[in-house]
Protein backbone atom coordinates (compact mmCIF):
# COMPACT_ATOMS: atom_id res chain seq x y z
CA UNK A 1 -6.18 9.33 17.09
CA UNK A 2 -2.84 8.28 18.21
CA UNK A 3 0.00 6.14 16.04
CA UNK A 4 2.91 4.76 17.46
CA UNK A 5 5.34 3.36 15.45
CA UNK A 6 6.68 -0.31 17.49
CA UNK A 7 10.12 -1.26 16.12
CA UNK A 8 11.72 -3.62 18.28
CA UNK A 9 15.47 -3.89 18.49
CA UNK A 10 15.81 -6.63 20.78
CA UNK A 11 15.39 -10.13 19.41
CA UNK A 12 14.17 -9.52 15.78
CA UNK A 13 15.67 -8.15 12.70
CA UNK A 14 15.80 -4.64 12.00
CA UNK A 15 13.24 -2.65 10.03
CA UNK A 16 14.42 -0.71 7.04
CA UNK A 17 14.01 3.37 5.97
CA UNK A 18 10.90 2.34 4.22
CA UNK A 19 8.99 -0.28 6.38
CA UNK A 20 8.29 -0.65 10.37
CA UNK A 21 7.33 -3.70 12.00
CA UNK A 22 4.25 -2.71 13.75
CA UNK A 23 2.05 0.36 14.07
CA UNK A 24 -0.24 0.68 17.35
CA UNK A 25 -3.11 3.04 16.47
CA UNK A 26 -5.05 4.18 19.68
CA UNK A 27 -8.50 6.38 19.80
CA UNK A 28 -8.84 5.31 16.20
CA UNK A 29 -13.03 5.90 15.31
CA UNK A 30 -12.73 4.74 12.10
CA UNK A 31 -11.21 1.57 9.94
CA UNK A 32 -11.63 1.81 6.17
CA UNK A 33 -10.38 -1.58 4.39
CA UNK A 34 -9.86 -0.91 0.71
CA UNK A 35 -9.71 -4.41 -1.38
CA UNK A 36 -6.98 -5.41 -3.65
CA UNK A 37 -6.77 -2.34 -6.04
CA UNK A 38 -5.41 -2.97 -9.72
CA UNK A 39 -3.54 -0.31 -11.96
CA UNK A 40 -6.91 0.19 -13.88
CA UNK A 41 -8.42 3.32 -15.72
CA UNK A 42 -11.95 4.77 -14.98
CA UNK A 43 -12.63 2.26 -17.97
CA UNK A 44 -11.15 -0.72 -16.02
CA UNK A 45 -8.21 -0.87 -18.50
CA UNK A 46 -4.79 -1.71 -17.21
CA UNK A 47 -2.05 0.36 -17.86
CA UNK A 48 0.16 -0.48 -20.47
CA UNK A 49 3.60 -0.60 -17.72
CA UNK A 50 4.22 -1.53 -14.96
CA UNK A 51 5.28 2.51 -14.24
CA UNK A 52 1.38 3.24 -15.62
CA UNK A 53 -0.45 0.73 -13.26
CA UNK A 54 1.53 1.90 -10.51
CA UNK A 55 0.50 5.55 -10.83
CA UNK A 56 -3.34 4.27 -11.77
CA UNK A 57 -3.37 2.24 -8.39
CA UNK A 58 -2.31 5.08 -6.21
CA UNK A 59 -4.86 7.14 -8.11
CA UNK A 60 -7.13 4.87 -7.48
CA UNK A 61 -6.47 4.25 -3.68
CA UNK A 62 -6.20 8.29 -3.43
CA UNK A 63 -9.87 8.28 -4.57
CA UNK A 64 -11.03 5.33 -2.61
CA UNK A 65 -9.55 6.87 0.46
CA UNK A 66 -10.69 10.53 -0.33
CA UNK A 67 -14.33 8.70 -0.64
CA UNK A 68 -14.17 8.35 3.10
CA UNK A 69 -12.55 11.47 3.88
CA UNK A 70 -9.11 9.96 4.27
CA UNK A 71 -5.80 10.49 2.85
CA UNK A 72 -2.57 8.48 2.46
CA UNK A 73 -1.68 9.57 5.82
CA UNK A 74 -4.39 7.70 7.38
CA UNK A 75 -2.61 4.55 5.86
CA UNK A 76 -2.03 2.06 8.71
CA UNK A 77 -1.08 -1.18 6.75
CA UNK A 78 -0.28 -2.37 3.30
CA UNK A 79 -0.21 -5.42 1.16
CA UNK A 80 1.20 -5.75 -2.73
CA UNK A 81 0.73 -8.59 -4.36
CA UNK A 82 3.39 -8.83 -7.17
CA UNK A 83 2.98 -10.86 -9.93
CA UNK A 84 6.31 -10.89 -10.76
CA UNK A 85 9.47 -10.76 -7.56
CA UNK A 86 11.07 -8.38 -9.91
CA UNK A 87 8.31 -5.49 -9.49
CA UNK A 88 9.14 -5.28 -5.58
CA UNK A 89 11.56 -2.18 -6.38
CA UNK A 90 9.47 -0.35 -8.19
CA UNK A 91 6.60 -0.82 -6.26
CA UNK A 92 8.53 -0.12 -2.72
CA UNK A 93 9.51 3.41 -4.62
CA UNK A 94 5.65 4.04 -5.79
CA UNK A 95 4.44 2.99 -2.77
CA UNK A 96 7.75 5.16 -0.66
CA UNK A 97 6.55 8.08 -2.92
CA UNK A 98 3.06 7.74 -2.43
CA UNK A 99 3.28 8.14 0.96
CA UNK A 100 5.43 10.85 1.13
CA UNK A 101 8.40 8.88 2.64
CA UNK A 102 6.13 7.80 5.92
CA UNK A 103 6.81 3.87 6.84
CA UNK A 104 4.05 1.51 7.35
CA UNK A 105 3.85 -2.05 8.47
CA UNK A 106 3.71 -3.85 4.58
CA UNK A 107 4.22 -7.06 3.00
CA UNK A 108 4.58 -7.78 -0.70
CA UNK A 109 3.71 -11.05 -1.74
CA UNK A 110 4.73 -12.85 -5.16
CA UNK A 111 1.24 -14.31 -6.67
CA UNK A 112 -0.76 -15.06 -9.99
CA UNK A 113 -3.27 -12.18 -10.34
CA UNK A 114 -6.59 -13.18 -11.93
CA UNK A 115 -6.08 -11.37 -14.89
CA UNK A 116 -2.48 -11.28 -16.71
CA UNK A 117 -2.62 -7.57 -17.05
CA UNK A 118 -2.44 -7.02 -13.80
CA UNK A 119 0.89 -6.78 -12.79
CA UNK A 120 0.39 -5.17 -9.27
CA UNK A 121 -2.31 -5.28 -6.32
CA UNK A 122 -2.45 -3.41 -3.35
CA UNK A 123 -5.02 -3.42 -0.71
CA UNK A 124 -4.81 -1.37 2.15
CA UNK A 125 -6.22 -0.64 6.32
CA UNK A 126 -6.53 3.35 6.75
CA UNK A 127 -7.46 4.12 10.46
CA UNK A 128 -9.12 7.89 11.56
């Protein structure tokens, strides 16, 4: 499997250190798409911060993903879902440390979660 990152300079906006505009993924075999994952224990209770439901969700995307035989590396897309605009800098820095600094194509979007004690979602493609 190939991944090329497609940033654009000419006639849109530049990306930033911690996001790219597109990824093309060639020879891929596999697509794994992991629902909207909540900061839950293995009990399904939310953490008490936003810091603890951050570190559950990656957990809990780490053992999705490991389910299949993947990694974070095989992370091709991303999407938070924020129920507050004022988590976006902690998530970007969970999400930049989760993945080890590597830059995918993501999009955080400000919305009511279904539960209040959810503070964060994050759903995600993986490619292999």
């Amino acid at each position: 499997m190939e991944i090329l990152v497609r940033n654009p300079t000419d006639g849109v906006y530049p990306a930033s250190d911690d996001y790219v505009h597109a990824m093309e993924v060639r020879g891929a075999q596999r697509l794994l798409f992991v629902a909207g994952t909540m900061g839950l224990d293995a009990d399904g209770k939310p953490g008490a911060t936003l810091s603890e439901q951050l570190d559950l969700i990656w957990h809990n995307i780490r053992a999705i993903l490991a389910s299949a035989g993947l990694t974070v590396d095989n992370i091709v897309r991303l999407t938070s879902y924020l129920r507050d605009a004022s988590y976006a800098e902690a998530n970007a820095a969970a999400r930049t440390a989760a993945l080890g600094g590597r830059a995918v194509p993501t999009t955080a979007i400000v919305a009511q979660t279904l539960d209040g004690d959810w503070l964060v979602e994050i759903e995600v493609i993986a490619a292999a």
